[in-house]
Protein backbone atom coordinates (compact mmCIF):
# COMPACT_ATOMS: atom_id res chain seq x y z
CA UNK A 1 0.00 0.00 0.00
CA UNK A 2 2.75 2.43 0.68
CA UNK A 3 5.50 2.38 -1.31
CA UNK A 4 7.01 3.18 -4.66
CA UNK A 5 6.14 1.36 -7.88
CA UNK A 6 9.37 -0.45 -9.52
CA UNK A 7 9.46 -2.65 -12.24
CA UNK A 8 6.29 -4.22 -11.64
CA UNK A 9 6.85 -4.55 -7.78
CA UNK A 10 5.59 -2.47 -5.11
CA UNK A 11 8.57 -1.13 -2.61
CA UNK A 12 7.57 -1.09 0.50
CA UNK A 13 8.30 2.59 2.00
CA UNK A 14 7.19 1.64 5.69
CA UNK A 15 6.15 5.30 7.51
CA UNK A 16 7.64 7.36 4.87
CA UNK A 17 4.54 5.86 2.43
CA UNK A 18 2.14 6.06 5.48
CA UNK A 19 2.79 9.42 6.37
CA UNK A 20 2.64 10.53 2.43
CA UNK A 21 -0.67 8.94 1.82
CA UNK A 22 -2.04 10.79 5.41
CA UNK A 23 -0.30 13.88 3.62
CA UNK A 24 -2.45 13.20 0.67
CA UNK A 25 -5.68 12.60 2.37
CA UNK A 26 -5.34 15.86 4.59
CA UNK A 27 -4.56 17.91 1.33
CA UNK A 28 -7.61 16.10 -0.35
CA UNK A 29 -9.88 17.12 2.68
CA UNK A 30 -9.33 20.72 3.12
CA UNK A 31 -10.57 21.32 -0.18
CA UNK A 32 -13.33 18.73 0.48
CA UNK A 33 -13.87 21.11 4.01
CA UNK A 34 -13.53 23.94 2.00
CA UNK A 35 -16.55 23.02 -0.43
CA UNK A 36 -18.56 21.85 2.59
CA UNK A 37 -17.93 25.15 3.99
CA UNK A 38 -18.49 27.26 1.60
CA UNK A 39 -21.79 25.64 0.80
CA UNK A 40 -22.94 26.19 4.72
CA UNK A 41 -23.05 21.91 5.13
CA UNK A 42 -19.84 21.64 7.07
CA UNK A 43 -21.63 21.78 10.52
CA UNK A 44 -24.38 19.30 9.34
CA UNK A 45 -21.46 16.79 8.81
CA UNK A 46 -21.84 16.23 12.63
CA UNK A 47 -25.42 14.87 12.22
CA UNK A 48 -23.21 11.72 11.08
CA UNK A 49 -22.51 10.85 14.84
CA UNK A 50 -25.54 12.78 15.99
CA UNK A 51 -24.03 16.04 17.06
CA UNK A 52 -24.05 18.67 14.29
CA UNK A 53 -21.13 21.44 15.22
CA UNK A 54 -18.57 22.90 12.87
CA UNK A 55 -15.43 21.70 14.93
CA UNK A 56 -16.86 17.79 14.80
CA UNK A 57 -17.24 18.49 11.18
CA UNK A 58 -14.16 19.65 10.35
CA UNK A 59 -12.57 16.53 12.25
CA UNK A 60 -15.11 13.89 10.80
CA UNK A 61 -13.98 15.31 7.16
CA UNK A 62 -10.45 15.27 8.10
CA UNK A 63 -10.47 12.02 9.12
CA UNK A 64 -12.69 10.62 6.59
CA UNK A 65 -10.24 12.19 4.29
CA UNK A 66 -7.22 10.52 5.58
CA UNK A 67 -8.92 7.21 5.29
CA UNK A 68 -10.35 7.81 2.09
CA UNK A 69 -6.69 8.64 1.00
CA UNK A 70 -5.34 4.65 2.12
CA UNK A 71 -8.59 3.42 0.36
CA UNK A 72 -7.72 5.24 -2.70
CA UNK A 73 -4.75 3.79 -2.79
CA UNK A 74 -5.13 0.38 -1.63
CA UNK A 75 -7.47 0.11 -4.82
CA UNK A 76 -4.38 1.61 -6.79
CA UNK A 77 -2.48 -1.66 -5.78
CA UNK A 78 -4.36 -3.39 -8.17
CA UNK A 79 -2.83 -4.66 -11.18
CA UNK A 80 -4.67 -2.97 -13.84
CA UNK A 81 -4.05 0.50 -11.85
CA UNK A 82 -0.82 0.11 -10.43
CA UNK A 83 0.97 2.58 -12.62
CA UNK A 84 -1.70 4.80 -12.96
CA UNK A 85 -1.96 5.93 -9.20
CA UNK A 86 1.92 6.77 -9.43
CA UNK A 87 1.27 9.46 -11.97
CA UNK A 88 -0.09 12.38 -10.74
CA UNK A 89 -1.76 13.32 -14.14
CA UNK A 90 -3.74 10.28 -14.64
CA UNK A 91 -3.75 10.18 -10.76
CA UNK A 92 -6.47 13.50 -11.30
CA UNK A 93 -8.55 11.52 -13.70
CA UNK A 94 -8.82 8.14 -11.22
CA UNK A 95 -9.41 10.97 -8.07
CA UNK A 96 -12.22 11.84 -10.09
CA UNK A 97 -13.32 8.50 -10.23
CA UNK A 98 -12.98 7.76 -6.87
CA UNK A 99 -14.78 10.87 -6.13
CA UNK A 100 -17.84 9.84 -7.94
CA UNK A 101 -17.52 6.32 -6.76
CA UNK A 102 -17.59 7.35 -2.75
CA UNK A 103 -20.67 9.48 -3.65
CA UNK A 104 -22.60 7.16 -5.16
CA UNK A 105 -21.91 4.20 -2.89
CA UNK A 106 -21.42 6.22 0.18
CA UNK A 107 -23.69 9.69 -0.40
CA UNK A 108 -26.37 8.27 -2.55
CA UNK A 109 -26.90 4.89 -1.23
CA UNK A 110 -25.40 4.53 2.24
CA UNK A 111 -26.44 7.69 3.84
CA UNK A 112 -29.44 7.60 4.06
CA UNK A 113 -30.10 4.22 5.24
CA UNK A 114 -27.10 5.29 7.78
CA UNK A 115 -29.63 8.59 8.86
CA UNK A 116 -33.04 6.74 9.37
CA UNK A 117 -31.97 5.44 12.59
CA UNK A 118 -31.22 9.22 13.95
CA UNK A 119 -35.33 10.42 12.51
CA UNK A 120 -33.48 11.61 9.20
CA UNK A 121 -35.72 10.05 6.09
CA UNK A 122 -33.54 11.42 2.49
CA UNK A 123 -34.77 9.35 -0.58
CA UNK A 124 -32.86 6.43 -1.41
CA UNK A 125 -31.02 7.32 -3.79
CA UNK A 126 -30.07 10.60 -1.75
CA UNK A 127 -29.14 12.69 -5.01
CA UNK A 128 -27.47 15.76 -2.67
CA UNK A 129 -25.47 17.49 -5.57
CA UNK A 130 -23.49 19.35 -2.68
CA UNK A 131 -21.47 16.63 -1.49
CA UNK A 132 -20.84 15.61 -4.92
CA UNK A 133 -19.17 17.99 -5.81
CA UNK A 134 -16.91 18.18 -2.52
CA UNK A 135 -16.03 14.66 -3.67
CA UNK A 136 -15.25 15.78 -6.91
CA UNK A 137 -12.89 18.22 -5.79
CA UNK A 138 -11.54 15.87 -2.82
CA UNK A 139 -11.05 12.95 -6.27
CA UNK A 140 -9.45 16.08 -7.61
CA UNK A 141 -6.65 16.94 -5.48
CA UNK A 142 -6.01 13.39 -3.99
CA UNK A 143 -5.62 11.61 -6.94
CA UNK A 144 -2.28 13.70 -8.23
CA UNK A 145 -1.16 14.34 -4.79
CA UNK A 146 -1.01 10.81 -3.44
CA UNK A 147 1.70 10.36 -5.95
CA UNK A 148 3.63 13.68 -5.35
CA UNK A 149 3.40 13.09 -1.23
CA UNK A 150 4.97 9.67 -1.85
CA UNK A 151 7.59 11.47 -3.75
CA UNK A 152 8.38 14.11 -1.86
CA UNK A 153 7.65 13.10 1.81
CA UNK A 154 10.65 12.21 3.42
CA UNK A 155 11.88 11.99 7.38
């Protein structure tokens, strides 16, 4: 999962690669905070664990990002991807991807079976064109920086 791509082989980088992809995933979720923001949802990210506040937001997004980033890419790890990821300019097209993928699995067809149980009823699917476009711009910037923090991070 973290580690450099060579000759078909996956390097393991031990805490330098772990500390790149958290890189990665923080730079990927201040712009995904920033759209949440900006679009006056980032409090309402609380209502996840039931208390809304901009703070709890801020730290669910954060963290979400970071984990997003070592899903991203463990999924780059596989075999038709594994150069791909590495680049950071085909790295912004799979972010992208990603991006849409989380919404739709996560947004549109998780959430709201995740919010009936706290008295929240969206449609399934939960077409909320707001947080797509967060993940868009999270896809965005993670994909070409998960490369370039693997790159550049270094203890």
């Amino acid at each position: 999962m973290s580690g450099e791509h060579v000759q078909g082989q996956f390097v393991d980088r031990g805490i330098e690669g772990v500390a790149a992809i958290a890189v990665a995933g923080l730079a990927g979720g201040i712009g995904f905070g920033a759209v949440l923001y900006a679009f006056g949802l980032l409090e309402s990210v609380g209502i996840l664990v039931g208390r809304p506040g901009l703070i709890l937001g801020l730290s669910l997004v954060m963290a979400a990002s970071v984990v997003g980033a070592f899903a991203y890419r463990l999924l780059g790890t596989l075999s038709p991807l594994e150069e791909d990821v590495t680049d950071p300019i085909t790295g912004l097209t799979l972010g992208v991807c990603f991006g849409l993928a989380v919404w739709v699995l996560g947004v549109a067809l998780a959430l709201p079976l995740w919010l009936r149980p706290l008295g929240w009823t969206p449609p399934v699917p939960y077409l909320h064109w707001q947080s797509l476009v967060a993940l868009l711009v999270y896809g965005a910037l993670i994909g070409p920086a998960s490369p370039l923090a693997e790159r550049y991070v270094r203890f």
